[in-house]
Protein backbone atom coordinates (compact mmCIF):
# COMPACT_ATOMS: atom_id res chain seq x y z
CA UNK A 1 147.37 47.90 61.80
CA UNK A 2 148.55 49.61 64.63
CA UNK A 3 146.41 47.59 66.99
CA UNK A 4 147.50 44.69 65.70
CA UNK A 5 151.40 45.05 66.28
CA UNK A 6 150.18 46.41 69.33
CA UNK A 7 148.95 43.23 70.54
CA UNK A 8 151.88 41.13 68.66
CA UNK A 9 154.60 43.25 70.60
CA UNK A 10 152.58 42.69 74.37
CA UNK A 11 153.34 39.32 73.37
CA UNK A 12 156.84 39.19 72.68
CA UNK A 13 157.83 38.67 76.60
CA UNK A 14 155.33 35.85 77.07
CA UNK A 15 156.73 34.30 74.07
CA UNK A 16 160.10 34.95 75.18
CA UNK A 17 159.45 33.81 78.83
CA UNK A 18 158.33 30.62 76.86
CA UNK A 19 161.04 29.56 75.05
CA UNK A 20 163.42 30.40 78.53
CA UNK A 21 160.99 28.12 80.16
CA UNK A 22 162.04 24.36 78.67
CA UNK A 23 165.37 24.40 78.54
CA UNK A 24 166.17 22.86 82.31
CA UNK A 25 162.93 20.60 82.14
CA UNK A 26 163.45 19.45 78.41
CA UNK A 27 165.98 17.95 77.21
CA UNK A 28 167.85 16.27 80.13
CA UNK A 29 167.15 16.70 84.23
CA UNK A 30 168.85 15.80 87.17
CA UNK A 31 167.46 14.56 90.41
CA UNK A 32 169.34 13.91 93.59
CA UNK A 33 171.06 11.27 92.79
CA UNK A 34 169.67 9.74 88.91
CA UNK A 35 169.16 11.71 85.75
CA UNK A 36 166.91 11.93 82.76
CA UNK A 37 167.02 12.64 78.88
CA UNK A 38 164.61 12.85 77.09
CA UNK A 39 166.32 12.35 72.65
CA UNK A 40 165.42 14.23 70.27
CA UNK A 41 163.60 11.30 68.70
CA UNK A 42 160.99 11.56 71.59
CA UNK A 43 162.63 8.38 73.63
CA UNK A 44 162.82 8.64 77.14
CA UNK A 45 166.51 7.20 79.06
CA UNK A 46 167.57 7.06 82.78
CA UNK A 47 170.43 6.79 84.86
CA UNK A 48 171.38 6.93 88.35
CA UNK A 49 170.15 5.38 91.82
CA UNK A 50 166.53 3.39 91.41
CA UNK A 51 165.80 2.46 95.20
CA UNK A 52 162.89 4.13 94.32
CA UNK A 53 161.67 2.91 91.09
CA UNK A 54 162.36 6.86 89.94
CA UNK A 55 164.07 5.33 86.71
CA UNK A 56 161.27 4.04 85.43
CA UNK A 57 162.63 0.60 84.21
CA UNK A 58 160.25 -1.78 86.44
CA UNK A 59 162.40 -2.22 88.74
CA UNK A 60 163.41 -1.32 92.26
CA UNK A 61 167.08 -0.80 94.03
CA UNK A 62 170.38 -0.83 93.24
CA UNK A 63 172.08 1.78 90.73
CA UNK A 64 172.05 2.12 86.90
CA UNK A 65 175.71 3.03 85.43
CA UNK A 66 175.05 3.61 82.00
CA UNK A 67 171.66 5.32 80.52
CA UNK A 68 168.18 2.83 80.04
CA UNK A 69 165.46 3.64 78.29
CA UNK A 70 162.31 3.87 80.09
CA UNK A 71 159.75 2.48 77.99
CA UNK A 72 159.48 1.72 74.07
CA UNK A 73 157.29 4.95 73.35
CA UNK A 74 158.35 8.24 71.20
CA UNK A 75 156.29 10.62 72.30
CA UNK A 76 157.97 12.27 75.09
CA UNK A 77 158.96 16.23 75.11
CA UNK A 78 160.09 17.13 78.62
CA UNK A 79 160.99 15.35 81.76
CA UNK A 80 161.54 16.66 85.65
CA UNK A 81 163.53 15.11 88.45
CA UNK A 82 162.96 15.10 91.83
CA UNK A 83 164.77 13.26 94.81
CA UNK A 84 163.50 9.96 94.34
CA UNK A 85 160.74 10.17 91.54
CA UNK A 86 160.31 11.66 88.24
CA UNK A 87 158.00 13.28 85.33
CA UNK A 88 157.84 13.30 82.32
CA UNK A 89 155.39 15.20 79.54
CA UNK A 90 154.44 13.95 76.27
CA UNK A 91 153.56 15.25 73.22
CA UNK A 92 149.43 14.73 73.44
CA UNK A 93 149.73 17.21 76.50
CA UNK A 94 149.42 14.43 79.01
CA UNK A 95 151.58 13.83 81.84
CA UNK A 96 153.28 11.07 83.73
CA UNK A 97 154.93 10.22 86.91
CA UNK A 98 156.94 7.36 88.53
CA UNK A 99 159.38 6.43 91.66
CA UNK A 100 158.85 7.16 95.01
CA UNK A 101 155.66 8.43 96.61
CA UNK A 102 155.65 9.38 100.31
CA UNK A 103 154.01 12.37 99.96
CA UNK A 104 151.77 11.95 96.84
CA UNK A 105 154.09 13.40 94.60
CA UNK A 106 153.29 11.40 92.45
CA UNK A 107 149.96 12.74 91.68
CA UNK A 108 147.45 9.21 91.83
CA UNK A 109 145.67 9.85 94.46
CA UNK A 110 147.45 7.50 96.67
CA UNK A 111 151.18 7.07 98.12
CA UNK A 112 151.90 3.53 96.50
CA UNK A 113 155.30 4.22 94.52
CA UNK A 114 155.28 3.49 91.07
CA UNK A 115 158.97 1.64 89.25
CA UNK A 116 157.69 2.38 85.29
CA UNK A 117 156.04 6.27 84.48
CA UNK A 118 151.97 6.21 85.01
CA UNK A 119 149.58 8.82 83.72
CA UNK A 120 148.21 11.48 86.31
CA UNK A 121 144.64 11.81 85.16
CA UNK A 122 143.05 12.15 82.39
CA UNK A 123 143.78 15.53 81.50
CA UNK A 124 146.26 16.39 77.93
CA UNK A 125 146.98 19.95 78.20
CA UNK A 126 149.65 20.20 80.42
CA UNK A 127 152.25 22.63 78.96
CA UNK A 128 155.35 22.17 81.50
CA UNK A 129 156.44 21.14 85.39
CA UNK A 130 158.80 21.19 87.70
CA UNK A 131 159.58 18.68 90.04
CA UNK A 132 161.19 19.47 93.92
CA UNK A 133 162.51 17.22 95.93
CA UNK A 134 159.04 15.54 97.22
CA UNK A 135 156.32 18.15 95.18
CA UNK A 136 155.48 18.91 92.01
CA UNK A 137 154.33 22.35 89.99
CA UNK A 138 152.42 22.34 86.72
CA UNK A 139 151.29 25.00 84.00
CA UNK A 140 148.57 23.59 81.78
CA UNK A 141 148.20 25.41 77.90
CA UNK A 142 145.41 28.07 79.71
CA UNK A 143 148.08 29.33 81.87
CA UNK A 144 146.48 27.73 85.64
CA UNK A 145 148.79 26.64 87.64
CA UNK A 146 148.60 23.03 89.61
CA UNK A 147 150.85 21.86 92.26
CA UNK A 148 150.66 18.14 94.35
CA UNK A 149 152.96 16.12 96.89
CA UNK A 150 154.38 17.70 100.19
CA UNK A 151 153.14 20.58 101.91
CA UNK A 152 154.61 21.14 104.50
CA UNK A 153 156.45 24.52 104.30
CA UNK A 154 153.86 26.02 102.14
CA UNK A 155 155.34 24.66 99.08
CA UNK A 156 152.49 24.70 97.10
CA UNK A 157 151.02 27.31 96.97
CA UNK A 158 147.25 26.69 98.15
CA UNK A 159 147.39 28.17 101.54
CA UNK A 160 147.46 25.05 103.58
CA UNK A 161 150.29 22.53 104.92
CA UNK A 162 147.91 19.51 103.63
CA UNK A 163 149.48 17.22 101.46
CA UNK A 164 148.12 17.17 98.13
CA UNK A 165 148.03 13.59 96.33
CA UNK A 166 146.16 14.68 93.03
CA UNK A 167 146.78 17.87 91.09
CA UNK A 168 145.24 20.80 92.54
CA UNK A 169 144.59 24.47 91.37
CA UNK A 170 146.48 26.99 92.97
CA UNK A 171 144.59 30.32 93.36
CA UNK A 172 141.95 31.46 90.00
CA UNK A 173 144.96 33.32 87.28
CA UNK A 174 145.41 32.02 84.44
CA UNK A 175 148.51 33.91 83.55
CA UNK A 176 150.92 31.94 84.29
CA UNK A 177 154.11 31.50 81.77
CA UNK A 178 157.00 29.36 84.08
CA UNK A 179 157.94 27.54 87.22
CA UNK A 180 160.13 25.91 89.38
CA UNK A 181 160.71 23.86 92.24
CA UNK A 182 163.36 23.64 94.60
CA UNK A 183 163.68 21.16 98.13
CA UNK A 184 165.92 20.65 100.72
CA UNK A 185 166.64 18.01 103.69
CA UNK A 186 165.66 19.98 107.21
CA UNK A 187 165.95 18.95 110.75
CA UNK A 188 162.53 20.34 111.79
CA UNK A 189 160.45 19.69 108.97
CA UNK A 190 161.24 16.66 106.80
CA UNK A 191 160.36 17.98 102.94
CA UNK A 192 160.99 21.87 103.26
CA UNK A 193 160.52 23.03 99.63
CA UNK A 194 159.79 26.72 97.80
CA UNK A 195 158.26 27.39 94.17
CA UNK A 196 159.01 30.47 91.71
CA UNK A 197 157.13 31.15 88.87
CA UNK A 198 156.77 33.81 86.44
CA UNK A 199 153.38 35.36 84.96
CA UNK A 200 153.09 36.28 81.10
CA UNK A 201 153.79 39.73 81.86
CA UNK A 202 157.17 38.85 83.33
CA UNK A 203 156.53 39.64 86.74
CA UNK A 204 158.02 36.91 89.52
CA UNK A 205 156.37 35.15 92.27
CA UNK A 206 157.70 32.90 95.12
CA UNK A 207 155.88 30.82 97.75
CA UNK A 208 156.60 28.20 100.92
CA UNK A 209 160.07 27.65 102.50
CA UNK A 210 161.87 30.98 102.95
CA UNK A 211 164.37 29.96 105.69
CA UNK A 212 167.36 31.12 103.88
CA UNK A 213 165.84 33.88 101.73
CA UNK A 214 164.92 31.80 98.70
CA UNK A 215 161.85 33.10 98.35
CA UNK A 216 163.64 36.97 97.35
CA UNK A 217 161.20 38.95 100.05
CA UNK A 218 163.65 40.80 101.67
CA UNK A 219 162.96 38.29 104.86
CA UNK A 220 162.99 35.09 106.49
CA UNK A 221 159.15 34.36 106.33
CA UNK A 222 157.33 31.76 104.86
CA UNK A 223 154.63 32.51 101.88
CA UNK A 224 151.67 30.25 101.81
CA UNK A 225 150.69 31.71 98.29
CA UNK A 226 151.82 33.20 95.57
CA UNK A 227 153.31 36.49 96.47
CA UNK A 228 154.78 39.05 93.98
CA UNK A 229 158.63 39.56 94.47
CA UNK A 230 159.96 43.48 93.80
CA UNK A 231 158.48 45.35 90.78
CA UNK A 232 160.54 44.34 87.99
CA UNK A 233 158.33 43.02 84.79
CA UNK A 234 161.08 41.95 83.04
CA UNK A 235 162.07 38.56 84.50
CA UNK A 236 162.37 35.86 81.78
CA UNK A 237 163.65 32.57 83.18
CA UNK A 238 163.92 30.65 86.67
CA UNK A 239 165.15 28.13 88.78
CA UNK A 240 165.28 26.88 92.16
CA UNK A 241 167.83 25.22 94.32
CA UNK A 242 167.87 24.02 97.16
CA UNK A 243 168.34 27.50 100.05
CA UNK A 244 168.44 29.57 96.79
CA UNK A 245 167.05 30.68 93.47
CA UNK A 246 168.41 32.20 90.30
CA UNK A 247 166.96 33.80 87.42
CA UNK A 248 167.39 35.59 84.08
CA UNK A 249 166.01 38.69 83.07
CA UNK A 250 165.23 39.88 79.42
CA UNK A 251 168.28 41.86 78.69
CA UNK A 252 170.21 38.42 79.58
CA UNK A 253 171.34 39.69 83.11
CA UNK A 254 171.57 36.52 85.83
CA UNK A 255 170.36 37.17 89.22
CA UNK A 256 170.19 35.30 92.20
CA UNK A 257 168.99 35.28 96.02
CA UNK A 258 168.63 33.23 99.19
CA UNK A 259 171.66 31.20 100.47
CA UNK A 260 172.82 31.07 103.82
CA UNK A 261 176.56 32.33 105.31
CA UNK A 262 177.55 33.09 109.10
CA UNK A 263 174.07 32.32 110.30
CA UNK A 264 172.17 35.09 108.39
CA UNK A 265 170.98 35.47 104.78
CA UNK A 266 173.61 35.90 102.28
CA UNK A 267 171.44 37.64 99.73
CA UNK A 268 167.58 38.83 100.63
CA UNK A 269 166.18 39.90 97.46
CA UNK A 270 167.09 39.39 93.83
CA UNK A 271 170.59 40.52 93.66
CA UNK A 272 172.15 40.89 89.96
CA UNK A 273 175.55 38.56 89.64
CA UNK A 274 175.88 39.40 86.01
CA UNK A 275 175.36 41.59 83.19
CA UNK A 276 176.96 39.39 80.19
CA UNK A 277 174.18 37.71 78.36
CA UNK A 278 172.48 34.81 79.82
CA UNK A 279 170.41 31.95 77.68
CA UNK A 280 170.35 29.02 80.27
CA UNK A 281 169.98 28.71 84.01
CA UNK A 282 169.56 25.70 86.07
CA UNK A 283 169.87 25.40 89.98
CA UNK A 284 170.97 22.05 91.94
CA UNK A 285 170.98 21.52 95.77
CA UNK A 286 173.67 23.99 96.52
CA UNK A 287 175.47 24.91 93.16
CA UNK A 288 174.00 26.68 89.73
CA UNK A 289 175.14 26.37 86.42
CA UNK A 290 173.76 28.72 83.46
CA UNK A 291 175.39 29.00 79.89
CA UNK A 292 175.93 31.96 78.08
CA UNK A 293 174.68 33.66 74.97
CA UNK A 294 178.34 32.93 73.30
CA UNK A 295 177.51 29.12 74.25
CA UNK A 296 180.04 29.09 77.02
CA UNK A 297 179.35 27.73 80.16
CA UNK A 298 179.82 28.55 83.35
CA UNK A 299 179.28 27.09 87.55
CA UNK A 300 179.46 28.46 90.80
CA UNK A 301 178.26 27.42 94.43
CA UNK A 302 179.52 24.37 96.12
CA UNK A 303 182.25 22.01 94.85
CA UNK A 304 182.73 18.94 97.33
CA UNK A 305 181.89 16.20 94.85
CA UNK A 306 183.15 18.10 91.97
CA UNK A 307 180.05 19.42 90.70
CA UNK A 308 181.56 22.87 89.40
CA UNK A 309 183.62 20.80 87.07
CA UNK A 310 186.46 23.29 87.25
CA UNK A 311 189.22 20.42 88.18
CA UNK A 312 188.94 21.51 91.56
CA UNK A 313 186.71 20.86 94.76
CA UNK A 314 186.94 24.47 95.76
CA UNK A 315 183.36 26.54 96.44
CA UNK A 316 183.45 29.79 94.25
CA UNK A 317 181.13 32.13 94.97
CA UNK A 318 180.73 33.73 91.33
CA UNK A 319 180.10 32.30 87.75
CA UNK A 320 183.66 30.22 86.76
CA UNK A 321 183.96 29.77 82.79
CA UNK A 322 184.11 25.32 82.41
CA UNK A 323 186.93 25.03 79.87
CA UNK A 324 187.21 21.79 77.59
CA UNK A 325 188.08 21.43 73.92
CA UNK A 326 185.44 22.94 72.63
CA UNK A 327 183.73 25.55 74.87
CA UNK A 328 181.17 27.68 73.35
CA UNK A 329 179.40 25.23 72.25
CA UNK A 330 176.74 23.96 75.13
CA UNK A 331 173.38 23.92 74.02
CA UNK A 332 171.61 23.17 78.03
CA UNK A 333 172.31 22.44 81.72
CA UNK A 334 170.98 20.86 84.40
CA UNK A 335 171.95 20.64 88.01
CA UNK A 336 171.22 17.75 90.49
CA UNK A 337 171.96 17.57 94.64
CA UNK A 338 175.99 17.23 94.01
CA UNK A 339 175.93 16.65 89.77
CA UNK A 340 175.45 18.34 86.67
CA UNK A 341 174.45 17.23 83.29
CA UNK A 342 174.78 18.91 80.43
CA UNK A 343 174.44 18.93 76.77
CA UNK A 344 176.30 20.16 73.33
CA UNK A 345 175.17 21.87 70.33
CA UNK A 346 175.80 18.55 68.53
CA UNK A 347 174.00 16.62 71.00
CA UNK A 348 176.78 15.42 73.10
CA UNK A 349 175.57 14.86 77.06
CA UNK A 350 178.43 15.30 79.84
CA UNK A 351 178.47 15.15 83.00
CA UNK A 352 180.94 15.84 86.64
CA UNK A 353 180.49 15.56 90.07
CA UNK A 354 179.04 13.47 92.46
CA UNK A 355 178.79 9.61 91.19
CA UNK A 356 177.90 7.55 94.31
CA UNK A 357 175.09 6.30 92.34
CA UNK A 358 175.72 6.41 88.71
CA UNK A 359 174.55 9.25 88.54
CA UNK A 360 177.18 10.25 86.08
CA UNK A 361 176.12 7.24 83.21
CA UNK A 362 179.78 6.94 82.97
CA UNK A 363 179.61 2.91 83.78
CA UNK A 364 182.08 1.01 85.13
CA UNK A 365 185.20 2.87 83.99
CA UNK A 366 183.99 6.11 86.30
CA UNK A 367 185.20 4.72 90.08
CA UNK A 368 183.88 7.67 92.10
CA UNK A 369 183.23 11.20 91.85
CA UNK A 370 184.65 13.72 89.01
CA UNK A 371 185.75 17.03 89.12
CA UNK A 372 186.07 17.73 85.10
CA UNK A 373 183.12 17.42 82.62
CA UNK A 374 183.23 13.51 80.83
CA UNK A 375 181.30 12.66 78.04
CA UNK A 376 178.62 10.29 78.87
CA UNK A 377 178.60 7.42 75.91
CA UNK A 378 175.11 8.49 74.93
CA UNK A 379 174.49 11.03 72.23
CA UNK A 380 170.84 12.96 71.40
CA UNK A 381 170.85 13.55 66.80
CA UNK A 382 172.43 16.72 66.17
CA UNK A 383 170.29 19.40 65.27
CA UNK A 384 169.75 20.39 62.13
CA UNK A 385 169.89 23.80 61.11
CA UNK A 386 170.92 25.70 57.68
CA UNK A 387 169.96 28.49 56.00
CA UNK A 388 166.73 27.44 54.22
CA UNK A 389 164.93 25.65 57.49
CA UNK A 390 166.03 28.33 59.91
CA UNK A 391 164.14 31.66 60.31
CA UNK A 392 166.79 32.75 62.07
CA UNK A 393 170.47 33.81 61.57
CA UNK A 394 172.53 30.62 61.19
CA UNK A 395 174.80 31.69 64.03
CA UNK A 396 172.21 32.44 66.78
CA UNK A 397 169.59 29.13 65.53
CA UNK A 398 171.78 25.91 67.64
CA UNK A 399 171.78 27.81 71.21
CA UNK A 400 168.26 27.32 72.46
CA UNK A 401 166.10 29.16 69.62
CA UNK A 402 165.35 32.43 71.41
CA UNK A 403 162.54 33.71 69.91
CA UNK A 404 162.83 37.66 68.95
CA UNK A 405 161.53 40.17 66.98
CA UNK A 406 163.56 40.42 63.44
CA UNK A 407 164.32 43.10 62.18
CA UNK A 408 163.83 42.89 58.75
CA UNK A 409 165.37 44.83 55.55
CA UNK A 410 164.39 47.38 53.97
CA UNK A 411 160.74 46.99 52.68
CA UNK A 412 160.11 44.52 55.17
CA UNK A 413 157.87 44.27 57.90
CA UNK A 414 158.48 42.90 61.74
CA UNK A 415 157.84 39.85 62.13
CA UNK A 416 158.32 37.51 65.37
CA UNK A 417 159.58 33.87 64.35
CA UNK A 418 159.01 30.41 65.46
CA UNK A 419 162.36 28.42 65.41
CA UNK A 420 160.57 25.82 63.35
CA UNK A 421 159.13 26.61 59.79
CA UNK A 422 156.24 24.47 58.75
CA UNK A 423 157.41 20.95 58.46
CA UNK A 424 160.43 21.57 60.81
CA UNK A 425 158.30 21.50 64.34
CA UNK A 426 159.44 19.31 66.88
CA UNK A 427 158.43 16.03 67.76
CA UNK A 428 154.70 16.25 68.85
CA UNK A 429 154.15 20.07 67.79
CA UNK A 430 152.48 19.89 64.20
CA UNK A 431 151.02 22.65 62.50
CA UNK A 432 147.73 23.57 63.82
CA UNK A 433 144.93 26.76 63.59
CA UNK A 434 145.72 29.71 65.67
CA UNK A 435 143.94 29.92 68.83
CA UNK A 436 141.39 33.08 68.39
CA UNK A 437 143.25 35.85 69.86
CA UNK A 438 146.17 35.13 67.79
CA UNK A 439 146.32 36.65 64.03
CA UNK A 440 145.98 34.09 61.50
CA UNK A 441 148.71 32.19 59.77
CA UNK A 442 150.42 34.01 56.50
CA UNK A 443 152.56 33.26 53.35
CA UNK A 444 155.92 35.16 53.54
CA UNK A 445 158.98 35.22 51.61
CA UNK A 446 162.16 33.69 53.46
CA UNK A 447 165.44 36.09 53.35
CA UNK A 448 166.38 33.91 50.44
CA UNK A 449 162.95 34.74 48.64
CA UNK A 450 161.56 31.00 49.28
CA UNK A 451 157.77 31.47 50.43
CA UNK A 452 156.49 29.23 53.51
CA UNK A 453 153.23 29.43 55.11
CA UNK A 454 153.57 30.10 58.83
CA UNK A 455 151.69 28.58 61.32
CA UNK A 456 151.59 27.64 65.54
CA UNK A 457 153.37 24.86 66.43
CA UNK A 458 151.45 22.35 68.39
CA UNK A 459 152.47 23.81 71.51
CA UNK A 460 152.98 27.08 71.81
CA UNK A 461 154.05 27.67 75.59
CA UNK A 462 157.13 25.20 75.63
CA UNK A 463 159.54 26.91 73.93
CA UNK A 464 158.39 27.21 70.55
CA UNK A 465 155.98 29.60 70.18
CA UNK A 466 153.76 31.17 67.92
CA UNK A 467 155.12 32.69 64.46
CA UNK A 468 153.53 35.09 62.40
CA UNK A 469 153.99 38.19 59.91
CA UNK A 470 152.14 41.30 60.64
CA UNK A 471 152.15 41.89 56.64
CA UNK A 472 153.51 39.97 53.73
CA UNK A 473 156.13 41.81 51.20
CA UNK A 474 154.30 41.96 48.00
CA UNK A 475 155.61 39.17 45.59
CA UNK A 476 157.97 40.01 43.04
């Protein structure tokens, strides 16, 4: 017995890093100037500038106002943005890409852009990915890590400044639980970009562009490979920006590095900004955005366009609470070059900032940019939640599903929970056997003494992960 909660504790952070993991690729992502949402009902919709095809609609040029779906298919589960191309995951574990193409980002083994998504391969077990400005990282299920596109700071990973136009393996571990991208535009190298990533055992890695510190070293050089940042083996989410990162830690602390302010680093290594608890994080060009634990949420970084959403375009330089009607009640975030998406609890999408091209989906009654959050006339379904279909207190179930260890009453036993009970697993994630080194599923009783057999959902590693009981209560 002891053995076994042993092992089931070790593997509380990966599952935690997990769950962190999806929530800035999933359900909505903005590019440079277009953004994606992927419904709850597995459609996939677009919005934004399409002189690239990176909408996916079949067609090339001009701007979309209002959202599109890409497609007729269901299946989708996560979606990434770059600067002018995008992709998207689906449920069988295979992956897709579409829009621009200059450096092979799109992963075909060519540079022909593509205007509606294509498959990469023939693989289906890709868990998650991240999309920079002109590169893409990938996690498949056995934790190896893939990157493809532009190369030229480093970006990804493999040593070299060769582009990479199919998916290749970065180093031999197969460890790896999260990643990120980030890109910016530079004078000397056109397609500077830097990747972060965490490992199951929540340690943090960084790799390629480091001009401005993003990389958290402690310096200004550039990492051709994976290289371990500090000590710390608690890190728990990431995201890159542009000349920056952020990340969360397990406690819920938000930390952040890189940046650059009167021609030196502003911050060198991971630097905390926070100690309130953290559940979101996402990281645009030159502005973040991260919600809290109480389902507030909150912006800092640059504001010319209005991307803060504060009313104002004034930079702040720490977190800013967004205040409309209802404000503790944001679900996810995403941040694009100069805009910011976002979505509700109920399944609401908003958006402010920069809307040059459409990137807003506010159609024709949005002339320019906006400063305040607007709701974008597009709505995912409302989660369900109550108290029989939610292993989880009803107040803590609708903000992202954190997996934890519950503690149970007495003359129960730990157990760590899946979001999803058996027949409540998201689109694409149906009950399936336990991989080996996993305990088998058990009966327990629910709370409200209702028994439920608990198994895997289909996908572990994107935010819903394995749920078990280390013993069943004896049946009354």
């Amino acid at each position: 017995m002891k053995n076994i909660l042993a092992a089931l504790l070790a593997n509380v952070l990966f599952v935690l890093l997990a769950a962190a993991s999806v929530s800035a690729a999933g359900l909505v992502a903005a590019g440079a100037n277009h953004s994606v949402l992927v419904k709850d009902d597995g459609t996939l919709w677009a919005w934004g500038d399409n002189k690239c095809g990176q909408l996916g609609i079949g067609t090339e040029g001009g701007i979309q106002k209002v959202s599109k779906q890409i497609g007729a298919d269901s299946d989708w589960k996560a979606a990434a943005a770059g600067s002018c191309h995008a992709v998207g995951l689906k449920s069988d574990g295979s992956l897709w890409a579409w829009g621009g193409n200059g450096c092979g980002q799109l992963g075909g083994g060519t540079k022909e852009g593509r205007n509606v998504p294509v498959r990469i391969g023939p693989d289906n077990d890709w868990r998650t990915v991240a999309a920079g400005s002109w590169h893409v990282v990938a996690l498949k299920k056995d934790g190896t890590l893939w990157a493809w596109g532009s190369n030229k700071t480093y970006q990804l990973g493999d040593g070299t400044q060769n582009e990479r136009l199919r998916p290749t393996r970065i180093g031999t571990d197969s460890d790896w639980a999260a990643v990120a991208a980030g890109s910016e535009e530079c004078s000397e190298k056109s397609g500077c970009g830097h990747s972060v990533a965490l490992k199951k055992d929540g340690t943090l890695w960084a790799w390629g562009w480091n001009d401005t510190c993003q990389l958290g070293t402690g310096n200004r050089g550039d990492k051709e490979t994976p290289t371990r940042i500090g000590t710390d083996s608690d890190w728990l989410a990431v995201a890159a920006g542009g000349n920056f990162s952020v990340a969360l830690k397990v406690d819920g602390s938000l930390w952040t590095w890189g940046g650059w302010e009167e021609g030196r680093c502003r911050i060198q290594k991971p630097e905390r900004v926070s100690a309130e608890v953290w559940k979101a994080v996402a990281a645009g060009n030159r502005h973040a955005a991260a919600v809290r634990k109480d389902g507030t949420l909150w912006t800092w970084g640059e504001n010319g366009s209005g991307q803060l959403g504060d009313g104002t375009n004034d930079q702040r330089n720490a977190p800013g609470l967004i205040k409309i009607s209802e404000n503790k009640d944001w679900h996810t975030v995403a941040a694009g070059a100069g805009h910011t998406v976002a979505v509700k609890v109920n399944g609401e999408i908003w958006t402010w900032g920069s809307n040059a091209h459409g990137q807003l989906g506010l159609g024709d009654g949005q002339v320019g940019d906006s400063n305040i959050p607007k709701q974008v006339n597009e709505q995912n379904t409302p989660p369900q939640h109550s108290e029989t279909n939610c292993p989880y207190p009803l107040g803590d179930c609708p903000l992202g599903h954190p997996p934890r260890i519950i503690v149970p009453p007495p003359g129960w036993h730990s157990w760590i929970a899946c979001p999803y009970p058996l027949g409540g697993c998201p689109l694409g994630h149906p009950p399936v056997s336990p991989p080996d080194d996993h305990p088998p599923p058990q009966s327990m009783w629910h709370p409200e003494n209702k028994c439920m057999s608990l198994y895997p959902c289909g996908d572990c590693p994107l935010g819903h992960p394995v749920y078990w009981t280390i013993e069943c209560p004896p049946r009354e």
